[in-house]
C-alpha atoms as a PDB file:
ATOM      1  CA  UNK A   1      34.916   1.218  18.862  1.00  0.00           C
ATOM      2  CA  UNK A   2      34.330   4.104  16.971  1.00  0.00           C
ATOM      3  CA  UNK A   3      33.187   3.945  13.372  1.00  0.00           C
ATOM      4  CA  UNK A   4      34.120   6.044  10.524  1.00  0.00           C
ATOM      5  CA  UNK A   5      31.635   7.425   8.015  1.00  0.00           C
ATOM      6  CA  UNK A   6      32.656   7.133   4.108  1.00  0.00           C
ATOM      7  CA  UNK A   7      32.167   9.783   2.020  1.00  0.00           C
ATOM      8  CA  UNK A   8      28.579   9.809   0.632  1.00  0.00           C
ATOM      9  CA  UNK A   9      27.744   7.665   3.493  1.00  0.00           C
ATOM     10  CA  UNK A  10      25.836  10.578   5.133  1.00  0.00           C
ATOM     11  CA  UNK A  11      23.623  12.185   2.404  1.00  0.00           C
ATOM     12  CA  UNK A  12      20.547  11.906   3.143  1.00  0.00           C
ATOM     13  CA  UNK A  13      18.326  11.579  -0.152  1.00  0.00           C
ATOM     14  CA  UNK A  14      14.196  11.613   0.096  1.00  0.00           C
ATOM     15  CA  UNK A  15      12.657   9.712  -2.255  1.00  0.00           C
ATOM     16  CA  UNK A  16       8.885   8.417  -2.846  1.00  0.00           C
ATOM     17  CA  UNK A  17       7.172   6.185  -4.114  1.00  0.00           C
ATOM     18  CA  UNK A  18       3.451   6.460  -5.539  1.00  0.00           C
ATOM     19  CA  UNK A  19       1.273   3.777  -5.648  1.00  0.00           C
ATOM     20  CA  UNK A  20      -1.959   2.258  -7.087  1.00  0.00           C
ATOM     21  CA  UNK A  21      -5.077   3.491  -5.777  1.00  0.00           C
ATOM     22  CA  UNK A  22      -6.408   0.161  -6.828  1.00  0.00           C
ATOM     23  CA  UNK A  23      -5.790  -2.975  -9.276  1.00  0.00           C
ATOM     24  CA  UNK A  24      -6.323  -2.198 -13.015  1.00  0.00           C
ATOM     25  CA  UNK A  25      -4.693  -1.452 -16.106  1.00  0.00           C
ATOM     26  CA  UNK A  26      -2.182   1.277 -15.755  1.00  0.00           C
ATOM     27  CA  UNK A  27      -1.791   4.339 -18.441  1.00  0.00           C
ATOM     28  CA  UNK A  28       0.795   6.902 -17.834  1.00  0.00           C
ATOM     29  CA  UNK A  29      -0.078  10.428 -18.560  1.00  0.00           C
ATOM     30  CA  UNK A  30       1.017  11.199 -22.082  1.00  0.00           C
ATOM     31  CA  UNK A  31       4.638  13.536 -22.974  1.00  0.00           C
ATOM     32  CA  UNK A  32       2.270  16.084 -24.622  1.00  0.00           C
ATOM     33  CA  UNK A  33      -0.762  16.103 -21.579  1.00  0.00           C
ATOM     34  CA  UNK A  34       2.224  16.080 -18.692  1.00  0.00           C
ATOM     35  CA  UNK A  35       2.822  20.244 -19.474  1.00  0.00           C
ATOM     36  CA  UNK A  36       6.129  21.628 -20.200  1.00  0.00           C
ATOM     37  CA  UNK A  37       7.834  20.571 -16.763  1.00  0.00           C
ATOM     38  CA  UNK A  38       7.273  16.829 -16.864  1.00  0.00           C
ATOM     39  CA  UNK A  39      10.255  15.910 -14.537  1.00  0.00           C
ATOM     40  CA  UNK A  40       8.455  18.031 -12.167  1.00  0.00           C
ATOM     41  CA  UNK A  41       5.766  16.973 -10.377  1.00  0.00           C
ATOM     42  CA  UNK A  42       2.999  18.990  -8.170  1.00  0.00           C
ATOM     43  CA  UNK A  43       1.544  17.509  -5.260  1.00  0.00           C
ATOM     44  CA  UNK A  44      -1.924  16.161  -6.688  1.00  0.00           C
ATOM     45  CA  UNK A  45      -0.571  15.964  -9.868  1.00  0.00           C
ATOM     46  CA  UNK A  46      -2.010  13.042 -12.326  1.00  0.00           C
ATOM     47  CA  UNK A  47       0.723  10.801 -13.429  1.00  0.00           C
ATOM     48  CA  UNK A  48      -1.637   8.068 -15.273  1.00  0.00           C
ATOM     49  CA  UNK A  49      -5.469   6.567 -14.947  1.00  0.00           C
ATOM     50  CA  UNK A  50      -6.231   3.022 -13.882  1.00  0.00           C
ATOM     51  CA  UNK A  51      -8.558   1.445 -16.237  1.00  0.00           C
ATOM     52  CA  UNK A  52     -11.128  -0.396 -14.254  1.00  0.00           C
ATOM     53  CA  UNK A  53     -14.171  -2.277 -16.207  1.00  0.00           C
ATOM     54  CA  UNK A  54     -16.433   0.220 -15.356  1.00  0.00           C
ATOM     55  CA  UNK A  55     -14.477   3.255 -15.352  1.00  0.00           C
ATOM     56  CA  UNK A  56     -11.359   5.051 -14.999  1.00  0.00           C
ATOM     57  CA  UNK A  57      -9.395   6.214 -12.033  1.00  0.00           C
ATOM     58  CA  UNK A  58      -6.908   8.499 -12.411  1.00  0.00           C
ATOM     59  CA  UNK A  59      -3.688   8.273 -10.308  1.00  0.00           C
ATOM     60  CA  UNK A  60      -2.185  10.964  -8.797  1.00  0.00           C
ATOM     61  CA  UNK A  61       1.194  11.693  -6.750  1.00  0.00           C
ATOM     62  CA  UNK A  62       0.693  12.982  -3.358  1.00  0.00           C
ATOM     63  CA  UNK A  63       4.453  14.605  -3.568  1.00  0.00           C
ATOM     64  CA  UNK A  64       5.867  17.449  -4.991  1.00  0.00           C
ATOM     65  CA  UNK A  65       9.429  16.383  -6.891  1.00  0.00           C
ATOM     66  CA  UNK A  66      11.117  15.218  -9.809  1.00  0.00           C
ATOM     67  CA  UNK A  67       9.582  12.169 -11.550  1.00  0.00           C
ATOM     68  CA  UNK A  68      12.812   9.638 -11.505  1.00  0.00           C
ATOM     69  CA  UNK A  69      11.016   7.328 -12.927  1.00  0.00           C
ATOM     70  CA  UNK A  70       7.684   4.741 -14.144  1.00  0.00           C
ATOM     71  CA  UNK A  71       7.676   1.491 -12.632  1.00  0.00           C
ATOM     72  CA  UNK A  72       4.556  -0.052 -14.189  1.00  0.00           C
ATOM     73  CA  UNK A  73       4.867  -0.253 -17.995  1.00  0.00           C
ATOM     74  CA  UNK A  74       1.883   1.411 -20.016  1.00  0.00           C
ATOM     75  CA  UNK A  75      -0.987  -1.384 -20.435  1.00  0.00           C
ATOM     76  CA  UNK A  76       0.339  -3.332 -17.359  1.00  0.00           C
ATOM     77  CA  UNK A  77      -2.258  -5.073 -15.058  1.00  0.00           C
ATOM     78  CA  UNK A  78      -1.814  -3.669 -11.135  1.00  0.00           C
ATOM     79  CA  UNK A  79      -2.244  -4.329  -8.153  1.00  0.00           C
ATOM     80  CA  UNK A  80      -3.659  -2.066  -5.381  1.00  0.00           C
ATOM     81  CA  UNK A  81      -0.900  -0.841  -3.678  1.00  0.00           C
ATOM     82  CA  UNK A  82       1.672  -1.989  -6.227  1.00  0.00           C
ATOM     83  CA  UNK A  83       4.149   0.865  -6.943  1.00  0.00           C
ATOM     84  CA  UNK A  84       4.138   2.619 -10.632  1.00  0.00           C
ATOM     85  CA  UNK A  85       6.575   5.451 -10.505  1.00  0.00           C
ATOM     86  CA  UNK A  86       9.200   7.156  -7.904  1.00  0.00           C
ATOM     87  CA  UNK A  87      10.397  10.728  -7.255  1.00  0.00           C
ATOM     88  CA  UNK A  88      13.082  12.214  -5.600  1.00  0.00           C
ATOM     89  CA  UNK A  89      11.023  15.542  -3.502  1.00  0.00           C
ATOM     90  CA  UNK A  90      12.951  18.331  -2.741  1.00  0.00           C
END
């Protein structure tokens, strides 16, 4: 039998997602620290810290792409490995 693809059916769309380095309390970077691209993201580029009780980690993306968007709310206790924000890369 031979099947018939939809239209749409085919595109192929990359997305990511980035995840916590470790459990903590997640901050997102703020509007005015992000720079004047904020929907873009840079590989190694910080999206938020993890508050830890001894210190801060800060959490980058290891993509390049547009920030879609956060998936941890600011002040939100996390989970290593939990996921906080997705982009679509290019």
């Amino acid at each position: 039998m031979h099947s018939h693809l939809c239209r749409g059916e085919d595109l192929h769309v990359d997305e990511r997602v980035i995840i916590a380095p470790s459990a903590g309390r997640f901050r997102p970077v703020s509007p005015e620290d992000a720079g004047p691209d904020a929907g873009r993201l840079a590989a190694g580029q910080q999206i938020g810290v993890l508050e830890l009780p001894d210190r801060s980690r800060p959490v980058r993306s290891p993509f390049a792409g547009r920030l879609m968007g956060m998936l941890a709310h600011t002040g939100e206790r996390v989970r290593e490995g939990q996921p906080l924000a997705w982009l679509r890369v290019a």
